[in-house]
C-alpha atoms as a PDB file:
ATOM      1  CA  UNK A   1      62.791  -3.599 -15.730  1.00  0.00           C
ATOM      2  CA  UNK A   2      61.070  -7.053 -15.106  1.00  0.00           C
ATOM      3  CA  UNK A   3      57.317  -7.218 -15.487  1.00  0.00           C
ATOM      4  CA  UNK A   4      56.837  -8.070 -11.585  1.00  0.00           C
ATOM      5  CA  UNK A   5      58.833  -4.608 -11.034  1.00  0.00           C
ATOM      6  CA  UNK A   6      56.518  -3.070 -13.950  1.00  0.00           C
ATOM      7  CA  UNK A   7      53.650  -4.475 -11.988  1.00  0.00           C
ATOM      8  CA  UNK A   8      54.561  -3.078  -8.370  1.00  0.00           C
ATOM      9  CA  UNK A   9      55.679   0.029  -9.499  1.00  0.00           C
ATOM     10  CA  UNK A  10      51.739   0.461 -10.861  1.00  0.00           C
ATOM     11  CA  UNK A  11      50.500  -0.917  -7.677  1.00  0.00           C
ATOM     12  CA  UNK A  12      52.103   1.772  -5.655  1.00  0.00           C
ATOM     13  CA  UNK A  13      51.272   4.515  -8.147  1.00  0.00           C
ATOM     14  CA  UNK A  14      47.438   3.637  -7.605  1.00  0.00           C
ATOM     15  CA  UNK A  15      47.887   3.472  -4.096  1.00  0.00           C
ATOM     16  CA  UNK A  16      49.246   6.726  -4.303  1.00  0.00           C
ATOM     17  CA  UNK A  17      46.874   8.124  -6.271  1.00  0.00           C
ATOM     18  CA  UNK A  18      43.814   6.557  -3.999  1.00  0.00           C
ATOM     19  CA  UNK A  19      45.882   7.964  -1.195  1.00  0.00           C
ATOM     20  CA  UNK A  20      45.626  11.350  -2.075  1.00  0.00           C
ATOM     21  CA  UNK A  21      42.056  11.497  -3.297  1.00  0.00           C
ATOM     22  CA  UNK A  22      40.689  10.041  -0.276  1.00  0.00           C
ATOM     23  CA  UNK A  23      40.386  12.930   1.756  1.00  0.00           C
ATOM     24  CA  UNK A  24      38.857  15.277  -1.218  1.00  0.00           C
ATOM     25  CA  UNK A  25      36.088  12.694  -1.785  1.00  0.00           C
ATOM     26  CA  UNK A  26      35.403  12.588   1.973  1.00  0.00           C
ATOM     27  CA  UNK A  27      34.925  16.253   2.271  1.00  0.00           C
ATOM     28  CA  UNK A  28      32.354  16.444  -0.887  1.00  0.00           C
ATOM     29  CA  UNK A  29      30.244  13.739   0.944  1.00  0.00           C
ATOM     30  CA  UNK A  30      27.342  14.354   3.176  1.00  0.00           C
ATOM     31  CA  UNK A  31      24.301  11.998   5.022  1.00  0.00           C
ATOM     32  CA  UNK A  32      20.853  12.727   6.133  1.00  0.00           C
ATOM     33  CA  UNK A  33      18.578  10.695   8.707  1.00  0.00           C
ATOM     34  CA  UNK A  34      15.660  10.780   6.452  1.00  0.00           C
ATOM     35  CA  UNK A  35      13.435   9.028   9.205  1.00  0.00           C
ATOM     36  CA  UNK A  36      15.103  12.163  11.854  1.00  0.00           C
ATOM     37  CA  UNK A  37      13.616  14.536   8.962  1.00  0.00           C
ATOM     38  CA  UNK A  38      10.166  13.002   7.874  1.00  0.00           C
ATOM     39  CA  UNK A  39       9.482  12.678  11.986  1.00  0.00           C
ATOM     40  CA  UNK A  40      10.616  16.106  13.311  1.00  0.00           C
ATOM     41  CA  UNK A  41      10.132  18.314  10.227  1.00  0.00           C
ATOM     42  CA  UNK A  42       6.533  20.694  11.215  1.00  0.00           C
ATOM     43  CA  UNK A  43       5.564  19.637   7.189  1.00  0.00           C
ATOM     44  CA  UNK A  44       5.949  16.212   8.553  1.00  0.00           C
ATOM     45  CA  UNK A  45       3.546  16.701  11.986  1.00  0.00           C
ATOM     46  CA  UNK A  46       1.462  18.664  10.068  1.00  0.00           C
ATOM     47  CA  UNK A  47       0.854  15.864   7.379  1.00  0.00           C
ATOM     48  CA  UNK A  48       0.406  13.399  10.060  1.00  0.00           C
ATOM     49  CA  UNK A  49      -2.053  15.757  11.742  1.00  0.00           C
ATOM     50  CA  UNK A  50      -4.396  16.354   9.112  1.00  0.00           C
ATOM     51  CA  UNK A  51      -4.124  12.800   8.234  1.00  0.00           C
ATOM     52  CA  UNK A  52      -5.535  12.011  11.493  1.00  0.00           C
ATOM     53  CA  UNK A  53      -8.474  14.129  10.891  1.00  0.00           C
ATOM     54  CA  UNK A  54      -8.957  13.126   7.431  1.00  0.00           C
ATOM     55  CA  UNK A  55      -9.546   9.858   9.295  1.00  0.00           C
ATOM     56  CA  UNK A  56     -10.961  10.641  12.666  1.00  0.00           C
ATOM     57  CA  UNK A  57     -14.635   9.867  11.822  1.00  0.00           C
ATOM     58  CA  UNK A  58     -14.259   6.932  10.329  1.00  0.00           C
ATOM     59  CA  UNK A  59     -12.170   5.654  12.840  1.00  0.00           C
ATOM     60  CA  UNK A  60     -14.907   6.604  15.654  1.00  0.00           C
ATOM     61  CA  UNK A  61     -16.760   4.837  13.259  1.00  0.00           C
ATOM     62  CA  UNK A  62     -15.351   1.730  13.278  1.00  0.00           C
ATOM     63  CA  UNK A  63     -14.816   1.980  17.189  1.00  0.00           C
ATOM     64  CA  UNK A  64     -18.700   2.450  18.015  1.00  0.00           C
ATOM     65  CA  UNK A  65     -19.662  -0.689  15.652  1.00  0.00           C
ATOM     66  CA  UNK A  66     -16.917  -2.969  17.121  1.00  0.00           C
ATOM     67  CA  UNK A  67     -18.689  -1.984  20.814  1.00  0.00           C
ATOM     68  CA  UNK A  68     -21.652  -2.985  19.325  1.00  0.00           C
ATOM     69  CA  UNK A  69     -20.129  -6.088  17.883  1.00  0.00           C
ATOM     70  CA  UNK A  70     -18.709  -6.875  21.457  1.00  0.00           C
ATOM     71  CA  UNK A  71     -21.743  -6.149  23.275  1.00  0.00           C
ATOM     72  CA  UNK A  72     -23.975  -8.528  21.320  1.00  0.00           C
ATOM     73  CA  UNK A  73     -21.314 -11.117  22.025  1.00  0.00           C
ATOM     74  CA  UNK A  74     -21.697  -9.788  25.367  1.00  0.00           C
ATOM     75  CA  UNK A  75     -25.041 -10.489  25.556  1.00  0.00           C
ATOM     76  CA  UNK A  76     -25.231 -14.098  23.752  1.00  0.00           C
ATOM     77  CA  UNK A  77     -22.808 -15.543  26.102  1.00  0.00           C
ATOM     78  CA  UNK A  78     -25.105 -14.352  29.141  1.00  0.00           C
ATOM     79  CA  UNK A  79     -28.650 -15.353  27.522  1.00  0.00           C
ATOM     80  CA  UNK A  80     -27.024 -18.549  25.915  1.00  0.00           C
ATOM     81  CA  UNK A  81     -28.848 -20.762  28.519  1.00  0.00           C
ATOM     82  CA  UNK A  82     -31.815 -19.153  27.865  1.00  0.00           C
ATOM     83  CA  UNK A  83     -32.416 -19.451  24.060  1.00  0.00           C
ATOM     84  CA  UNK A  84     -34.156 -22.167  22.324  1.00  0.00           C
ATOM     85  CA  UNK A  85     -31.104 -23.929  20.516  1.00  0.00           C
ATOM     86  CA  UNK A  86     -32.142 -22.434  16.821  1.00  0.00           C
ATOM     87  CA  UNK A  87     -32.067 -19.069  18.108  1.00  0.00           C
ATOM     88  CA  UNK A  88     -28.584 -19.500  19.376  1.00  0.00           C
ATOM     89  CA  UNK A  89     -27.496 -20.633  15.812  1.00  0.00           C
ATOM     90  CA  UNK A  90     -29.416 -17.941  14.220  1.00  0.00           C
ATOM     91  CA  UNK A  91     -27.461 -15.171  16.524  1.00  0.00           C
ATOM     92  CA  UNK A  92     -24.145 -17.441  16.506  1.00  0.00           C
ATOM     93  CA  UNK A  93     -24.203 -16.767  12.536  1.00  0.00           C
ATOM     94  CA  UNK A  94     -25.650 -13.333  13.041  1.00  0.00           C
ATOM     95  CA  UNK A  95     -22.657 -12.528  14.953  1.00  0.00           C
ATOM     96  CA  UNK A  96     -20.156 -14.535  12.638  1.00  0.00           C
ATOM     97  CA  UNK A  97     -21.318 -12.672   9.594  1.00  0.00           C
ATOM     98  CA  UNK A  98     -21.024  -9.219  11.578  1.00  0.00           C
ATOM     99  CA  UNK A  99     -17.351 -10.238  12.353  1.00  0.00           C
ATOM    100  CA  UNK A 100     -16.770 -11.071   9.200  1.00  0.00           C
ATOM    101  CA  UNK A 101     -18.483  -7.156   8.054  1.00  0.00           C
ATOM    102  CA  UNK A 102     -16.148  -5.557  10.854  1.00  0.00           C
ATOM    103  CA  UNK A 103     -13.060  -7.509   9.680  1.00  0.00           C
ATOM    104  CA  UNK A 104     -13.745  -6.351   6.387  1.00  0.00           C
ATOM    105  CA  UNK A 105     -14.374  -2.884   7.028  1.00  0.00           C
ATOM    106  CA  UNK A 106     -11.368  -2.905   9.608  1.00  0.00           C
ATOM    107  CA  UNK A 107      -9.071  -4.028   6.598  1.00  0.00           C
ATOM    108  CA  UNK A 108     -10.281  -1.515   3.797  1.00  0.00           C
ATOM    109  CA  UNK A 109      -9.801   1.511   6.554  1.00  0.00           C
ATOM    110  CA  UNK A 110      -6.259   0.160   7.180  1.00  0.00           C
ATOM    111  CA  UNK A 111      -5.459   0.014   3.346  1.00  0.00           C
ATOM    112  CA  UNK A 112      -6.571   3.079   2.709  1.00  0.00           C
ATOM    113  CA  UNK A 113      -5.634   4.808   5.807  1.00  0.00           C
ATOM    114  CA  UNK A 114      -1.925   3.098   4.200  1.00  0.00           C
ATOM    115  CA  UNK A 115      -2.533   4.497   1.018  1.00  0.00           C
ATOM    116  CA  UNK A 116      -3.504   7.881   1.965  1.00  0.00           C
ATOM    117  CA  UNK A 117      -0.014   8.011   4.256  1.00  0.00           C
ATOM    118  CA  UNK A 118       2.001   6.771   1.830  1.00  0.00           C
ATOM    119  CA  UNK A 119       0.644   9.471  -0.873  1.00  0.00           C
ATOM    120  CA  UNK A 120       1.343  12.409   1.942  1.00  0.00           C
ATOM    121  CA  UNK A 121       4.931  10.933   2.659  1.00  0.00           C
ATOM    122  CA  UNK A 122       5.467  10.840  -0.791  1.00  0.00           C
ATOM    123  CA  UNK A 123       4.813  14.600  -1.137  1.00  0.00           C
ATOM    124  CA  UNK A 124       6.770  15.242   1.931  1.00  0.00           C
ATOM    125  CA  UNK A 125       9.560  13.504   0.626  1.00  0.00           C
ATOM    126  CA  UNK A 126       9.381  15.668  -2.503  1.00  0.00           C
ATOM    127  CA  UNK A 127       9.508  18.822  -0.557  1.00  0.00           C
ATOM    128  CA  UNK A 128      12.590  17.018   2.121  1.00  0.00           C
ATOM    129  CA  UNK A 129      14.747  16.088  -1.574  1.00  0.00           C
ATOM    130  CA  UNK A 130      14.486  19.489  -3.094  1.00  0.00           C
ATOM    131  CA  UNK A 131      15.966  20.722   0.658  1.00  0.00           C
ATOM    132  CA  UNK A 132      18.591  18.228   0.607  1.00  0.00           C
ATOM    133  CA  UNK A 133      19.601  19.113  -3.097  1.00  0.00           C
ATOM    134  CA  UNK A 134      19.858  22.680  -2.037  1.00  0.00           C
ATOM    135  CA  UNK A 135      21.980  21.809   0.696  1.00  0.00           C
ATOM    136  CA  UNK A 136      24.234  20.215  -0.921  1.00  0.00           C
ATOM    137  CA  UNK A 137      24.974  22.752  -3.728  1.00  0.00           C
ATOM    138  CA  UNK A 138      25.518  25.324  -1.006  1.00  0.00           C
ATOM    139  CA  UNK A 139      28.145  23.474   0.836  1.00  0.00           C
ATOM    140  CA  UNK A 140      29.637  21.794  -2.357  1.00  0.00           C
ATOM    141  CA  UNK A 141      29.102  18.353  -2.290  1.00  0.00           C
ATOM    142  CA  UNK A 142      29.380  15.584  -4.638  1.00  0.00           C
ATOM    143  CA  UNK A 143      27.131  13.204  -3.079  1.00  0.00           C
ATOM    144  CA  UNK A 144      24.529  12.852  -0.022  1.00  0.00           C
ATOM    145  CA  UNK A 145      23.317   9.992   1.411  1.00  0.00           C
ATOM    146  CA  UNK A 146      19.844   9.000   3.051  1.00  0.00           C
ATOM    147  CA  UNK A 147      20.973   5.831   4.203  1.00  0.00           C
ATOM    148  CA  UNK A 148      24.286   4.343   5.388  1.00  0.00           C
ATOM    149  CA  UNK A 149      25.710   2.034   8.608  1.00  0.00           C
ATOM    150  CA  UNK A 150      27.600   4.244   9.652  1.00  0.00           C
ATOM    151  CA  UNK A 151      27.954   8.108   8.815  1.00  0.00           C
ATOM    152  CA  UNK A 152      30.514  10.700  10.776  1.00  0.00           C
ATOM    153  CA  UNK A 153      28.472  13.663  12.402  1.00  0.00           C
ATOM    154  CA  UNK A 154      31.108  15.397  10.801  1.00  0.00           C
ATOM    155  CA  UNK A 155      29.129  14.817   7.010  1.00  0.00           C
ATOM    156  CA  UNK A 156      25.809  14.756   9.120  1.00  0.00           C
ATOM    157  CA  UNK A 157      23.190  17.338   7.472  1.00  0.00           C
ATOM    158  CA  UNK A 158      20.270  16.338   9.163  1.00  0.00           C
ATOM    159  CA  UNK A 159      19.967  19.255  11.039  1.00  0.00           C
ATOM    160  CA  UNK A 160      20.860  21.943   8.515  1.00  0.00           C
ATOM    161  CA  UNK A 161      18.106  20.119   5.922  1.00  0.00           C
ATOM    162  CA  UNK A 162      15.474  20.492   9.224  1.00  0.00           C
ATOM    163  CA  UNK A 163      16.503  24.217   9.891  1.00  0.00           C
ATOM    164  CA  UNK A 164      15.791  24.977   6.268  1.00  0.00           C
ATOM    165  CA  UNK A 165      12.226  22.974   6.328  1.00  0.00           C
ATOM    166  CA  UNK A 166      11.373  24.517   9.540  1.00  0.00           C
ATOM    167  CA  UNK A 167      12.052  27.783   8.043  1.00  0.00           C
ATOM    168  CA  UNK A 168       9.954  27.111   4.761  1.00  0.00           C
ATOM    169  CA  UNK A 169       7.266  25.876   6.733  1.00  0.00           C
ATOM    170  CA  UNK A 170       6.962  29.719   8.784  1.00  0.00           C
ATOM    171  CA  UNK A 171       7.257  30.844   5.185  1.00  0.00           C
END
């Protein structure tokens, strides 16, 4: 035999053997929406829920001294013709250094507002992972995915991995 005959018979022996493994690796896969789970799971709404209240009064907070921020700015631009030109500059930088507070306070309750999310998400993640793995042994698989292109609903899990967190979550 020639090497180029050598070389094709290999080819076509790989081929083969890719051939015939194809299908077995396809049925030992499996996917997950992981955004589907972390949004309709009840450990998800419940997170978000009492994430909301851990925030609430700050947020009103915030709200009530932004109207007041407004309303002073409200209430410059009406009495503007008014005042004596140094007490326009004293409530012009009055109001600039209150803007500046708000901002400031505005961007520490986003960051930790952030923070505290990310920290519950993390958890519920945790919890979604441990379903997923659990899953997976039970049906078999070699491999599931959280993210892909494209995934068949025929290796789609998503709703299995929801039944079982709805069901811990009456547990």
């Amino acid at each position: 035999m020639n090497p180029q005959s050598v070389k094709n018979l290999l080819w076509a022996a790989m081929l083969a053997a890719a051939t015939a493994t194809a299908p077995a690796h396809a049925e030992g896969m499996g996917y997950v929406d992981a955004r589907r789970l972390i949004e309709q799971a009840p450990q998800g709404q419940q997170q978000i829920r009492e994430l909301e209240a851990e925030f609430a009064e700050r947020n009103r907070e915030l709200q009530v001294r932004f109207q007041l921020f407004k309303d002073q700015e409200e209430d410059l631009e009406k009495n503007r013709l008014v005042m004596t030109e140094e007490e326009l500059i004293d409530r012009t930088e009055d109001l600039r250094e209150l803007e500046r507070q708000l901002r400031r306070a505005q961007r520490e309750y986003n960051e930790d507002y952030a923070r505290r999310r990310n920290q519950r998400l993390n958890k519920l993640d945790k919890q979604i992972t441990e379903v997923i793995i659990e899953v997976a042994k039970r049906e078999n698989l070699d491999v599931v995915f959280r993210q892909a292109v494209y995934a068949s609903p025929e290796i789609d899990l998503t709703d299995e991995v929801l039944e079982e967190l709805k069901e811990r979550y009456q547990q």
